[in-house]
Every structure is written in C-alpha cells, then in structure tokens.
PDB file of N, CA and C in Angstrom:
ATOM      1  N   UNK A   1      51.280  68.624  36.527  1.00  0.00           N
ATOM      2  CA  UNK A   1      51.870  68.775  35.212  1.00  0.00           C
ATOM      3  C   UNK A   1      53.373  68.864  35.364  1.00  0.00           C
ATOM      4  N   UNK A   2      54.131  68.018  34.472  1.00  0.00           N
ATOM      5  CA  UNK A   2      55.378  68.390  34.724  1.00  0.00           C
ATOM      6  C   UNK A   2      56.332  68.404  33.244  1.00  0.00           C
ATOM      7  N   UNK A   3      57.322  69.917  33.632  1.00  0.00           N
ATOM      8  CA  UNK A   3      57.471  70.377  31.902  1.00  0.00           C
ATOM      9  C   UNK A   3      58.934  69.812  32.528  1.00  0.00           C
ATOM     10  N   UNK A   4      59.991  69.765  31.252  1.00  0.00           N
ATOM     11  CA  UNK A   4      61.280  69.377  31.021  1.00  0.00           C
ATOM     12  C   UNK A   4      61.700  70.861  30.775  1.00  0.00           C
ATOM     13  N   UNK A   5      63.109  71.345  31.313  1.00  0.00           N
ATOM     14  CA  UNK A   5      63.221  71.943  30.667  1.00  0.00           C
ATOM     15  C   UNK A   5      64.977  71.854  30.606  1.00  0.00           C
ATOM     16  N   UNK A   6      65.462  71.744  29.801  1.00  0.00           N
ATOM     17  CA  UNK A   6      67.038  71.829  29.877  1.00  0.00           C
ATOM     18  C   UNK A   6      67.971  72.635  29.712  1.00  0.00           C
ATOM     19  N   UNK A   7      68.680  72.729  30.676  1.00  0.00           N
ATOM     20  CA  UNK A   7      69.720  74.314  30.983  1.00  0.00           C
ATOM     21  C   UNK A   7      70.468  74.377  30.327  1.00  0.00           C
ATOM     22  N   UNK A   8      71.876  75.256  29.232  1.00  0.00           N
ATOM     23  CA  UNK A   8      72.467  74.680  29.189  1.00  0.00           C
ATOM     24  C   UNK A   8      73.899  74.350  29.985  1.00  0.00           C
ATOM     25  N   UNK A   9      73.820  74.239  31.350  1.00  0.00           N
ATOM     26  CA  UNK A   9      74.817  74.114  32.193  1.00  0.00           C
ATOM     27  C   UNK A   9      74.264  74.172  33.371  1.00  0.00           C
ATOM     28  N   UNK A  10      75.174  73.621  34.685  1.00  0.00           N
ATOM     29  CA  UNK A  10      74.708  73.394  35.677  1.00  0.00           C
ATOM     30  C   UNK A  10      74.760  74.856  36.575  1.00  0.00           C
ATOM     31  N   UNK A  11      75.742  75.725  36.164  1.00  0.00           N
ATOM     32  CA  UNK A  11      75.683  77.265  35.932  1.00  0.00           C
ATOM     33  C   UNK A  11      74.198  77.820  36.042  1.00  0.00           C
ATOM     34  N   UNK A  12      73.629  77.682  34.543  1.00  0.00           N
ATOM     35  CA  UNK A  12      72.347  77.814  34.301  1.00  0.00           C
ATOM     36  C   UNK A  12      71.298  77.248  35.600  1.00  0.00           C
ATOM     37  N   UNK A  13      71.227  75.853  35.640  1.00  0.00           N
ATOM     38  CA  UNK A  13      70.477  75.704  36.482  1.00  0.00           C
ATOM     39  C   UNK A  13      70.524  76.102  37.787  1.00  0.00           C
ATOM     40  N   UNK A  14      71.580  76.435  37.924  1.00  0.00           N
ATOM     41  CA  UNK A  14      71.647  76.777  39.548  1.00  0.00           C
ATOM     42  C   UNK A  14      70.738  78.159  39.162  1.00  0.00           C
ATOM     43  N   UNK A  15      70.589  79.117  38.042  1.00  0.00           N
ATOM     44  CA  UNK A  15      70.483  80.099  38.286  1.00  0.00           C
ATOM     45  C   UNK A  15      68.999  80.332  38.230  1.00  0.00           C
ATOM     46  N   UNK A  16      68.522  79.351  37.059  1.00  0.00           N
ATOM     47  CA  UNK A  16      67.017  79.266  36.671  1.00  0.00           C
ATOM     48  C   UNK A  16      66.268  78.835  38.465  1.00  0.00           C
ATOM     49  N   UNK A  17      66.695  77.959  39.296  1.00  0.00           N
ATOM     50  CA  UNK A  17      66.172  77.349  40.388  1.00  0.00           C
ATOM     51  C   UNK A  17      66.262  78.122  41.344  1.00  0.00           C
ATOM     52  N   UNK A  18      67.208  79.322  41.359  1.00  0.00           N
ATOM     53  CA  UNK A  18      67.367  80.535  42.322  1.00  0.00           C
ATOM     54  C   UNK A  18      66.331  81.352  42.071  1.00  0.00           C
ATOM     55  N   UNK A  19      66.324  81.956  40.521  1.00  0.00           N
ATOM     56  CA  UNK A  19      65.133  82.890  40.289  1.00  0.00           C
ATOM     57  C   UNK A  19      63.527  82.455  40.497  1.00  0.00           C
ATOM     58  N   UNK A  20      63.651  81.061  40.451  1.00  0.00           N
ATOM     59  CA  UNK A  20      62.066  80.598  40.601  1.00  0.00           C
ATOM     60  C   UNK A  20      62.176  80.234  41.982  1.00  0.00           C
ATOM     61  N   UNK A  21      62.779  79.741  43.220  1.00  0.00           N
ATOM     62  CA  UNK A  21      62.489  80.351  44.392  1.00  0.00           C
ATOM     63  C   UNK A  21      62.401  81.516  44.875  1.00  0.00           C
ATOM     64  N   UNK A  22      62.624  82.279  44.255  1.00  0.00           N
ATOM     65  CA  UNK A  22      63.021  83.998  44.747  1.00  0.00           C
ATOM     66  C   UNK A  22      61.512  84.377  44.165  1.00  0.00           C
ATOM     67  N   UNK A  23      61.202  83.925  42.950  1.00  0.00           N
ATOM     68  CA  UNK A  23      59.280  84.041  42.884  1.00  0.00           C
ATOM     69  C   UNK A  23      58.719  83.816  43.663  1.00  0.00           C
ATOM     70  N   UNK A  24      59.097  82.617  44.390  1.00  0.00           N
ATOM     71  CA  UNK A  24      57.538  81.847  45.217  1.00  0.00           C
ATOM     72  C   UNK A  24      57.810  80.466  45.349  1.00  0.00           C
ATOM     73  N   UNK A  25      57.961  79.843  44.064  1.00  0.00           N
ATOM     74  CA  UNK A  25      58.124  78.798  43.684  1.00  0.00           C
ATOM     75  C   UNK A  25      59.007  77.827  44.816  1.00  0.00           C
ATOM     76  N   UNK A  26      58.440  76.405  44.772  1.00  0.00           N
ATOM     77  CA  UNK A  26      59.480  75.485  46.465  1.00  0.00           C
ATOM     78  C   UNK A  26      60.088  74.905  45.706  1.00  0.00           C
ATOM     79  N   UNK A  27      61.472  74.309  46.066  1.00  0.00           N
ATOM     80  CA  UNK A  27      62.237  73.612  45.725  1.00  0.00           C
ATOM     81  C   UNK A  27      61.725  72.399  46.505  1.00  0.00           C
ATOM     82  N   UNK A  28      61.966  71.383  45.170  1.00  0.00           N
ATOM     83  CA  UNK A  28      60.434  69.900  45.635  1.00  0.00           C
ATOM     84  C   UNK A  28      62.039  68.748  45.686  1.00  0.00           C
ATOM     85  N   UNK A  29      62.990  68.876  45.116  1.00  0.00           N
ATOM     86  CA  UNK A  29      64.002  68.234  45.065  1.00  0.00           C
ATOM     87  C   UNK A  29      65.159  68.175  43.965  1.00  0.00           C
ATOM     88  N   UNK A  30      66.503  67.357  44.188  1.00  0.00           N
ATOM     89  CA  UNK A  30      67.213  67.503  43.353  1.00  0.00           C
ATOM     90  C   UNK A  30      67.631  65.628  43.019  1.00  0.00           C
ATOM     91  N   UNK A  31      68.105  65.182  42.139  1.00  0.00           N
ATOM     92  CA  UNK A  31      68.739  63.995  41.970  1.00  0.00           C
ATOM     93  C   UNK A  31      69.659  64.084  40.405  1.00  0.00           C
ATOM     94  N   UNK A  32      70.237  62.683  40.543  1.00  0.00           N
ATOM     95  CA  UNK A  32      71.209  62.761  39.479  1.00  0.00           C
ATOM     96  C   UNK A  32      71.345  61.545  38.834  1.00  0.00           C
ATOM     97  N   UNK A  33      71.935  61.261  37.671  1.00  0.00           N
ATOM     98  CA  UNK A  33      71.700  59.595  37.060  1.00  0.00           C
ATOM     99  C   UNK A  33      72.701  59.756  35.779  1.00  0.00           C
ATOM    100  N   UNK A  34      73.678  58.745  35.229  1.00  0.00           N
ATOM    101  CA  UNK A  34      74.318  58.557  34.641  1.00  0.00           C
ATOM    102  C   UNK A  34      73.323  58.319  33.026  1.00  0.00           C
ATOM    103  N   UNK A  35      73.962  59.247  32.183  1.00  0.00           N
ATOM    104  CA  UNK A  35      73.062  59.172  30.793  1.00  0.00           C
ATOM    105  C   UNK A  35      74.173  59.335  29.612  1.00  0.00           C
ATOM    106  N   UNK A  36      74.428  58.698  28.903  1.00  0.00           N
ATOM    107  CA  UNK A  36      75.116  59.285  27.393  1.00  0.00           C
ATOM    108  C   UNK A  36      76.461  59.547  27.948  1.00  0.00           C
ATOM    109  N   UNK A  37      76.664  58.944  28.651  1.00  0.00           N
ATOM    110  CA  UNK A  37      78.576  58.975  29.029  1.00  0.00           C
ATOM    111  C   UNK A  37      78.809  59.995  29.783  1.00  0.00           C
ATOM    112  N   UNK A  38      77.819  60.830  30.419  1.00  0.00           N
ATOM    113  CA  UNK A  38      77.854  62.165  31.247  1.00  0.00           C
ATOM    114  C   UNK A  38      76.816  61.655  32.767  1.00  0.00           C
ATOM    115  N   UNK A  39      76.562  62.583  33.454  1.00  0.00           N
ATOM    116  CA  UNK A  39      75.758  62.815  34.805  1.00  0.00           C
ATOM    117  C   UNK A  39      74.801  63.811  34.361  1.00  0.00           C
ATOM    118  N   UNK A  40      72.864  63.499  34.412  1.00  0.00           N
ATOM    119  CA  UNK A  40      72.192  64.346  34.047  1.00  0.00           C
ATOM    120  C   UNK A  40      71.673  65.154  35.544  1.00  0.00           C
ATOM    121  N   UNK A  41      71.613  66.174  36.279  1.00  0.00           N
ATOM    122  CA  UNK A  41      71.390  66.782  37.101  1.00  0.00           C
ATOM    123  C   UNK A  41      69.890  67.137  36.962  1.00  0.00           C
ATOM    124  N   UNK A  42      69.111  66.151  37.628  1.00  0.00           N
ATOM    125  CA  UNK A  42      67.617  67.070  37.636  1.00  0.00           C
ATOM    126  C   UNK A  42      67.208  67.786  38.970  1.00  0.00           C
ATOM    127  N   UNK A  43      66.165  68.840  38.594  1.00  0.00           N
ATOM    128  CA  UNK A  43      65.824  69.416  39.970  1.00  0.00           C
ATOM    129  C   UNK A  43      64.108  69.899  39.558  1.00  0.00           C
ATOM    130  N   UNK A  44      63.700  69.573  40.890  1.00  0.00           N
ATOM    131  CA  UNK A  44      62.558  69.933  40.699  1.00  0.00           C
ATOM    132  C   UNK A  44      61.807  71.199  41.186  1.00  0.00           C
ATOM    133  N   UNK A  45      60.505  71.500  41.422  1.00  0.00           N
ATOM    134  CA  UNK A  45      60.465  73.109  42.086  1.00  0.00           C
ATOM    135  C   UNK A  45      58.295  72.822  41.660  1.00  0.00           C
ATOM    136  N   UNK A  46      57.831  73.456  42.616  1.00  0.00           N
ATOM    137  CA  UNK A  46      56.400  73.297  42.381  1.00  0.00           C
ATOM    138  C   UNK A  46      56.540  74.621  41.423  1.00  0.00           C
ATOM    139  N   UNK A  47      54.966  74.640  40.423  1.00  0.00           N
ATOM    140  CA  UNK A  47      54.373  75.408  39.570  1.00  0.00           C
ATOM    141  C   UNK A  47      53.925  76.621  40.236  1.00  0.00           C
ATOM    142  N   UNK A  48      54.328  77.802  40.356  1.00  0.00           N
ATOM    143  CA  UNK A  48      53.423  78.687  41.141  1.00  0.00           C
ATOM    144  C   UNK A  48      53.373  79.979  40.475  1.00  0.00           C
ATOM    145  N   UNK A  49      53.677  80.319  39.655  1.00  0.00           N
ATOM    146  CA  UNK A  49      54.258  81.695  38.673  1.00  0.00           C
ATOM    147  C   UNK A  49      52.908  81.608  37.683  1.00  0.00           C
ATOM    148  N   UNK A  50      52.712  83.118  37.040  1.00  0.00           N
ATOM    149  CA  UNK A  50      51.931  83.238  36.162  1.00  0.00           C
ATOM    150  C   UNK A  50      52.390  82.040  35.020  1.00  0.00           C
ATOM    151  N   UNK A  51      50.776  81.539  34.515  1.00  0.00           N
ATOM    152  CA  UNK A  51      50.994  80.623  33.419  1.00  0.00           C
ATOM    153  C   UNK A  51      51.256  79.472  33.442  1.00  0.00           C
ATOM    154  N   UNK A  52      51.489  79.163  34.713  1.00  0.00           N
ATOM    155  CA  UNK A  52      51.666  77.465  35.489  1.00  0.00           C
ATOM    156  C   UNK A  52      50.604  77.249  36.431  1.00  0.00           C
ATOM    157  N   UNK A  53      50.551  75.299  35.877  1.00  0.00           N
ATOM    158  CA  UNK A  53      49.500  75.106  36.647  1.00  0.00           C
ATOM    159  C   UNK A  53      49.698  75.267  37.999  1.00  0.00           C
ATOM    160  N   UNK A  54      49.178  75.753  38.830  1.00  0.00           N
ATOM    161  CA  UNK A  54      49.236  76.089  40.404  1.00  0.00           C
ATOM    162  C   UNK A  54      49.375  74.220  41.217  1.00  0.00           C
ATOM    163  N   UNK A  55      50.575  74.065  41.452  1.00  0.00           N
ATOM    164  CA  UNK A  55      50.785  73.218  42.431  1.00  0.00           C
ATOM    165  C   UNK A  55      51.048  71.604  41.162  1.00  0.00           C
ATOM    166  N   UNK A  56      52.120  72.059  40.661  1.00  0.00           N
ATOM    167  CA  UNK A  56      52.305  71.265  39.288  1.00  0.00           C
ATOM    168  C   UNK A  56      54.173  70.888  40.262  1.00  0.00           C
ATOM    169  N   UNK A  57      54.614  70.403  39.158  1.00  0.00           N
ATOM    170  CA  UNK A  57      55.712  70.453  39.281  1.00  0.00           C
ATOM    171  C   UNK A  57      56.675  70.250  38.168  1.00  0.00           C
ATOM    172  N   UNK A  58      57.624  70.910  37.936  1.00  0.00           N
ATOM    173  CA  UNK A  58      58.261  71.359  36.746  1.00  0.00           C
ATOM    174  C   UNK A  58      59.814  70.679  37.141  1.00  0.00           C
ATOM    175  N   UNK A  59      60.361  70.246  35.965  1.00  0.00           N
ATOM    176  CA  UNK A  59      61.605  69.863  36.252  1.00  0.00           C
ATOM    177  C   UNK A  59      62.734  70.282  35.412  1.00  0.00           C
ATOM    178  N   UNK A  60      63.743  70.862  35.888  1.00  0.00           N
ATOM    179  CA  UNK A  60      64.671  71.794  34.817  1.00  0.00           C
ATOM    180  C   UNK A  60      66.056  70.508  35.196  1.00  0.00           C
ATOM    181  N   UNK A  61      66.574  70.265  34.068  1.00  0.00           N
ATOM    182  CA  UNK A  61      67.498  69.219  33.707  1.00  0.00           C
ATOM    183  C   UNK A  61      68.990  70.108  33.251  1.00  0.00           C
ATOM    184  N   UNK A  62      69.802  69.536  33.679  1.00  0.00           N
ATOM    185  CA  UNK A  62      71.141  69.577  32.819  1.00  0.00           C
ATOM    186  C   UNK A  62      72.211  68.663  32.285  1.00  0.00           C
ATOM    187  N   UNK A  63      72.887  68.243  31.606  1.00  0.00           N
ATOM    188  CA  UNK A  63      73.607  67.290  31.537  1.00  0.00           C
ATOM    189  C   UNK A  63      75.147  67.804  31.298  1.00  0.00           C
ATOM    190  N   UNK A  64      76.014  67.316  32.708  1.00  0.00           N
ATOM    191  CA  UNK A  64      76.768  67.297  32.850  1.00  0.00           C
ATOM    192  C   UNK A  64      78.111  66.545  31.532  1.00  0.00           C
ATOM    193  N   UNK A  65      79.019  67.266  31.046  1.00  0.00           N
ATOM    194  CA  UNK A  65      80.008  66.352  30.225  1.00  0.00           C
ATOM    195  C   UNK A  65      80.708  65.274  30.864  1.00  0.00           C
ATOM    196  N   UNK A  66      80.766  63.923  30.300  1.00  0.00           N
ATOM    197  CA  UNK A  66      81.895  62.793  30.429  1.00  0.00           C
ATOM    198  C   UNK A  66      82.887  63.758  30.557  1.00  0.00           C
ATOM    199  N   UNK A  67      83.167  62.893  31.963  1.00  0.00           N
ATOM    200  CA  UNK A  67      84.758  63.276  32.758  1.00  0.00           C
ATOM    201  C   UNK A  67      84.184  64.190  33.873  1.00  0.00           C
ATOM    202  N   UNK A  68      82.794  65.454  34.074  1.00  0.00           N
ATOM    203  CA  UNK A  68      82.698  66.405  34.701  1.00  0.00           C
ATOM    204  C   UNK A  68      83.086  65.719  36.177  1.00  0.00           C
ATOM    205  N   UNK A  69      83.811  66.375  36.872  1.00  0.00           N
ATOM    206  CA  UNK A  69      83.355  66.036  38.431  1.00  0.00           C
ATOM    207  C   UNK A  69      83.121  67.129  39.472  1.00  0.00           C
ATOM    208  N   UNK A  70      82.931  67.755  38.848  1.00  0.00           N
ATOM    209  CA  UNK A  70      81.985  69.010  40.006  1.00  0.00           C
ATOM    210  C   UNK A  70      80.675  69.903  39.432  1.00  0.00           C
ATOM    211  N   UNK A  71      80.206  70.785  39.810  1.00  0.00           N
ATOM    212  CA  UNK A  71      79.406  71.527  39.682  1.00  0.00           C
ATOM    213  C   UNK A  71      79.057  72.584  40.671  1.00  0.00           C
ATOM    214  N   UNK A  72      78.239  73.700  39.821  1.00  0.00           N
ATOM    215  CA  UNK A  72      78.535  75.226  41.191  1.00  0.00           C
ATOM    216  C   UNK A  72      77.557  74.497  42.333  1.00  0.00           C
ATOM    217  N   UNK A  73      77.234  74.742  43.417  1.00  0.00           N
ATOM    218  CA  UNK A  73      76.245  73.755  44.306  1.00  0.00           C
ATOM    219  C   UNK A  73      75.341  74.403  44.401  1.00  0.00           C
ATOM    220  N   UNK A  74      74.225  74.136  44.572  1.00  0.00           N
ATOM    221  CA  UNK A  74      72.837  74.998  44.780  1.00  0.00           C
ATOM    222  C   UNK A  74      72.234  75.290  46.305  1.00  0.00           C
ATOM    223  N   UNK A  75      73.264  74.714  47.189  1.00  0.00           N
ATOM    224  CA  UNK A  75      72.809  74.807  48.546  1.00  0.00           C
ATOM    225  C   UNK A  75      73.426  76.269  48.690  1.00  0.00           C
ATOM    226  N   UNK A  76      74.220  76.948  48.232  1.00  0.00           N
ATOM    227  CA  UNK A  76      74.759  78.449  48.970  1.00  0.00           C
ATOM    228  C   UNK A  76      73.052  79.767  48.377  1.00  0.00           C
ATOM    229  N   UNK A  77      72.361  78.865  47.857  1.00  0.00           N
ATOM    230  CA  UNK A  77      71.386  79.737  46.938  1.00  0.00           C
ATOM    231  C   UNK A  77      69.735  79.215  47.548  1.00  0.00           C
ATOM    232  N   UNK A  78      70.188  77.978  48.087  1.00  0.00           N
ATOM    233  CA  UNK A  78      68.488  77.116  48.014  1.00  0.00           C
ATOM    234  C   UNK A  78      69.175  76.534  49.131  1.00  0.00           C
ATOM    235  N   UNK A  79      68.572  76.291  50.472  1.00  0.00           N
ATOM    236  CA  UNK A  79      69.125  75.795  51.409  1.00  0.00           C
ATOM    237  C   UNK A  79      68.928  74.270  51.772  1.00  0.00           C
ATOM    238  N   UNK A  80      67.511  74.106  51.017  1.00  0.00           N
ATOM    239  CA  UNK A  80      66.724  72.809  50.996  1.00  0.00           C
ATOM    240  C   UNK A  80      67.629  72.174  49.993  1.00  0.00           C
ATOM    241  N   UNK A  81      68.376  72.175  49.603  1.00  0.00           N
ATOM    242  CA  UNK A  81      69.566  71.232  48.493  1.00  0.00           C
ATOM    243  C   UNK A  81      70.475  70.703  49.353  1.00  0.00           C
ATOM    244  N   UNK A  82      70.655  71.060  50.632  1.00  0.00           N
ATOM    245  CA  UNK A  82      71.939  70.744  51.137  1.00  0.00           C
ATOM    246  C   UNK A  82      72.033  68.918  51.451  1.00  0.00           C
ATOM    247  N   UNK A  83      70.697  68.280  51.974  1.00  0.00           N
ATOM    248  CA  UNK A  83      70.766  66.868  51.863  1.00  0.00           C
ATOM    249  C   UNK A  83      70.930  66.075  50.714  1.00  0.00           C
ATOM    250  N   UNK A  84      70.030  67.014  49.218  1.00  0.00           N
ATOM    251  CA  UNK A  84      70.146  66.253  48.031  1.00  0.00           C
ATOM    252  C   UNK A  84      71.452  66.198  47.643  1.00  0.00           C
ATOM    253  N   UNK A  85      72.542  67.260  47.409  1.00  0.00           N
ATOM    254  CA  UNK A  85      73.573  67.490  46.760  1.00  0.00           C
ATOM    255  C   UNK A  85      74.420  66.227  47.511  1.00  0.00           C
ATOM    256  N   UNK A  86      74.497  65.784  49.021  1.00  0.00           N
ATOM    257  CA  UNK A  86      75.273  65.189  49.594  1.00  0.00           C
ATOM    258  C   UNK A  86      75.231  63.483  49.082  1.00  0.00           C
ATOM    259  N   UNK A  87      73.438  63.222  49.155  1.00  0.00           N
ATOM    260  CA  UNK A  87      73.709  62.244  48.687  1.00  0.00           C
ATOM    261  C   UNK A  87      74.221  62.063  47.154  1.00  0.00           C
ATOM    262  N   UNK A  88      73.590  63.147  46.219  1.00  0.00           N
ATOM    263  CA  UNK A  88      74.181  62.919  45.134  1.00  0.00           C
ATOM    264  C   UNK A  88      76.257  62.744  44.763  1.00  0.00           C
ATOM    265  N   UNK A  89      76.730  63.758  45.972  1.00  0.00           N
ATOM    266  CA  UNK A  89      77.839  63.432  46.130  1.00  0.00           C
ATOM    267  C   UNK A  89      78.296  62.044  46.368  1.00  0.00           C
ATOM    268  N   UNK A  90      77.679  61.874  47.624  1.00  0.00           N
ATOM    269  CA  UNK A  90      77.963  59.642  47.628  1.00  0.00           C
ATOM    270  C   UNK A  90      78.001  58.572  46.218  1.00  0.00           C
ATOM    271  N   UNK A  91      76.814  59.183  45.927  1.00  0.00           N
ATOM    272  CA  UNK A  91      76.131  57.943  44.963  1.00  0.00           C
ATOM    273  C   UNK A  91      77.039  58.137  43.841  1.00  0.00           C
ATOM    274  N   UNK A  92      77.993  59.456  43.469  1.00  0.00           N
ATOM    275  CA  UNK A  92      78.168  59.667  42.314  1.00  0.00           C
ATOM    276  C   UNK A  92      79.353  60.335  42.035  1.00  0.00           C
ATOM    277  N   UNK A  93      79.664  61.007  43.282  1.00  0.00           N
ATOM    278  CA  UNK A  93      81.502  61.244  43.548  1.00  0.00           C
ATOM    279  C   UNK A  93      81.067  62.706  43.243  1.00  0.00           C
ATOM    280  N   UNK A  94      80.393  63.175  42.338  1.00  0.00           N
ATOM    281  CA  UNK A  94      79.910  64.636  42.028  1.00  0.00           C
ATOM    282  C   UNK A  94      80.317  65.464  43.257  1.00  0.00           C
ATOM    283  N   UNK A  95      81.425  66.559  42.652  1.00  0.00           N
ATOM    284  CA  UNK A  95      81.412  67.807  43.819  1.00  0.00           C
ATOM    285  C   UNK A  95      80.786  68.774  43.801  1.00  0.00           C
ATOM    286  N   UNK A  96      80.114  69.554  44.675  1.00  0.00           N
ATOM    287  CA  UNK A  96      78.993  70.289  44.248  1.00  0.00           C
ATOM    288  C   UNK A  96      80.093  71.294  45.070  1.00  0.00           C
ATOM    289  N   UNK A  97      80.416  71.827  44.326  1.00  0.00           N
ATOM    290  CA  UNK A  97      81.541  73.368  44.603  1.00  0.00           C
ATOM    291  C   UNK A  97      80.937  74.366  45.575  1.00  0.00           C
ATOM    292  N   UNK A  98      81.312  74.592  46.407  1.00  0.00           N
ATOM    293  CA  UNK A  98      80.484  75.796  47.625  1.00  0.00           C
ATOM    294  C   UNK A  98      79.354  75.264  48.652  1.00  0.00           C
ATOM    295  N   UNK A  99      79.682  73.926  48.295  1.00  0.00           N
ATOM    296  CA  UNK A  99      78.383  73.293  49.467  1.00  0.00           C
ATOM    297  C   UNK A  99      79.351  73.449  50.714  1.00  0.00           C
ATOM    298  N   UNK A 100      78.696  73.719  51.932  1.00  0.00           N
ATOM    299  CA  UNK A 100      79.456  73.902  53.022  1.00  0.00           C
ATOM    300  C   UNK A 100      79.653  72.662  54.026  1.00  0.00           C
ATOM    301  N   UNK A 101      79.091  71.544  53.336  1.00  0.00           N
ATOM    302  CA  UNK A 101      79.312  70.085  54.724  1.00  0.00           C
ATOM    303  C   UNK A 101      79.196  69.032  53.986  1.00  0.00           C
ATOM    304  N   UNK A 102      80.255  69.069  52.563  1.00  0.00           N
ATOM    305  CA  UNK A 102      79.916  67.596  51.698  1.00  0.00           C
ATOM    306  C   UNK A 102      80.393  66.179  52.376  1.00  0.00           C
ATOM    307  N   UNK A 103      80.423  66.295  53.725  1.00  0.00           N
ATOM    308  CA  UNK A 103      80.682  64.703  54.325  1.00  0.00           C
ATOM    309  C   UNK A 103      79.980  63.467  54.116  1.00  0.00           C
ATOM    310  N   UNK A 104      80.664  62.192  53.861  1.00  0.00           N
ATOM    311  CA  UNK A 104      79.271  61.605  53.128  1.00  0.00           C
ATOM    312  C   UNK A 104      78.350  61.521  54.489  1.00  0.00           C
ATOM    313  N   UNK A 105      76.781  61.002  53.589  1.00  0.00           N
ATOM    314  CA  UNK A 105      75.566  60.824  54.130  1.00  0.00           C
ATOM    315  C   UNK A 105      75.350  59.942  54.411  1.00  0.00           C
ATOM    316  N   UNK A 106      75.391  59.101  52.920  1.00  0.00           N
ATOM    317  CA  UNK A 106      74.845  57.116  52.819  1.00  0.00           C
ATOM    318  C   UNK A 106      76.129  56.408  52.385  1.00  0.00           C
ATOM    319  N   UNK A 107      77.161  56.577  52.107  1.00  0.00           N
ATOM    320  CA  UNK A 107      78.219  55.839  51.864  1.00  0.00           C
ATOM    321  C   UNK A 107      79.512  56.126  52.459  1.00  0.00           C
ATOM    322  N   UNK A 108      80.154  55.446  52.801  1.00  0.00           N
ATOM    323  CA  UNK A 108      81.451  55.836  53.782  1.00  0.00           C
ATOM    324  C   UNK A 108      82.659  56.212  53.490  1.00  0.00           C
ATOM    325  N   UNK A 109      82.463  56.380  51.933  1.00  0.00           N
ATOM    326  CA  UNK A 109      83.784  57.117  51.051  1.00  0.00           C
ATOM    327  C   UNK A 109      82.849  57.524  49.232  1.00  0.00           C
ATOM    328  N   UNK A 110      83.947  58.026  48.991  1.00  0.00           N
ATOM    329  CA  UNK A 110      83.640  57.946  46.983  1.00  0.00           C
ATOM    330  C   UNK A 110      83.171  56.610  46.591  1.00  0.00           C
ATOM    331  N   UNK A 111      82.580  56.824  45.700  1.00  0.00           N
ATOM    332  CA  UNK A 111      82.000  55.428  45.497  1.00  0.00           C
ATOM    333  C   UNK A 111      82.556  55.298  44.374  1.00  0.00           C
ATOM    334  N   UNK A 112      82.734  53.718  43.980  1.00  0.00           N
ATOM    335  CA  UNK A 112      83.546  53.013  43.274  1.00  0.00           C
ATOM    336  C   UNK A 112      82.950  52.881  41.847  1.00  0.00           C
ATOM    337  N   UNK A 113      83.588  53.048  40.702  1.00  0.00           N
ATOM    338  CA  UNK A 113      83.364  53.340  39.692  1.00  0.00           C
ATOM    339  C   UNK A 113      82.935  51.879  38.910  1.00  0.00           C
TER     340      UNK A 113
END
C-alpha cells in the first residue's frame, strides 16, 4: 500500500522521515523530479507503525519552490540517504545542506540546465 503524504517543507520532511525511523520504520529511498516550475523531493520508508499495513510502503513528498537550490539533508539524521541525496545532487544541482561528502557520484560536475 502506498499513501502520499505532503510536507509542507523539506524542513518538515526531513523531520516526519526522522520520527518514523526512530519508530521502526526503514528508509526504502529518496528521489527527486522537476514538477510545476519547482523540484518535488520524494522519500520513501516501509509501513511498520500502528495502523499501517505491515511491510507497505508510504511515501511523504515535498515540493521544493522555483529558484530553491538547497535543502536541510537527511543524511546527518538517516544515514541510508547519503547515496540518494548525492545522486540527487548530480542529476539536479540540489544542495542538500549538512550532507558530509556531496562529491559527485554519476556526473562529473553540476549539471546543465
């Protein structure tokens, strides 16, 4: 099963994805995609908390404003983010603020607009 749920800030999500690992809950992944003139930040996390289906996966969304180019990073909180955030850095120039090794991954500079 997988619910939407939208933060309103990447603030938020960092914080909603901290408290539901700190339940139990795994961080299943993160990615990012250009929507409505902004960057939408999704992340995912399995179902494991009262009231969820057991072994579901839930996805909490944010959408970044046209022009944003950073965000707080979720790797100083969730350690399993540290590959997603990087590539999302490549693919998308996105700085993920407090990540500790944003060198690129898959591309050999900022990528071209």
């Amino acid at each position: 099963m997988t619910i939407a749920a939208t933060e309103r800030s990447a603030a938020a999500l960092r914080e909603a994805l901290r408290a539901r690992v700190a339940r139990g809950d795994r961080f299943a992944g993160m990615f990012a995609a250009r929507r409505d003139g902004g960057i939408t930040l999704s992340a995912h996390v399995t179902a494991k908390g009262e009231g969820e289906a057991d072994g579901g996966i839930d996805t909490l969304e944010t959408l970044l404003p046209p022009g944003a180019d950073s965000y707080p990073a979720l790797t100083p909180v969730i350690d399993a983010a540290f590959w997603y955030e990087r590539v999302i850095h490549d693919e998308t120039g996105l700085v993920p603020q407090g990540h500790p090794r944003i060198a690129p991954l898959i591309a050999p500079g900022r990528p071209e607009e």
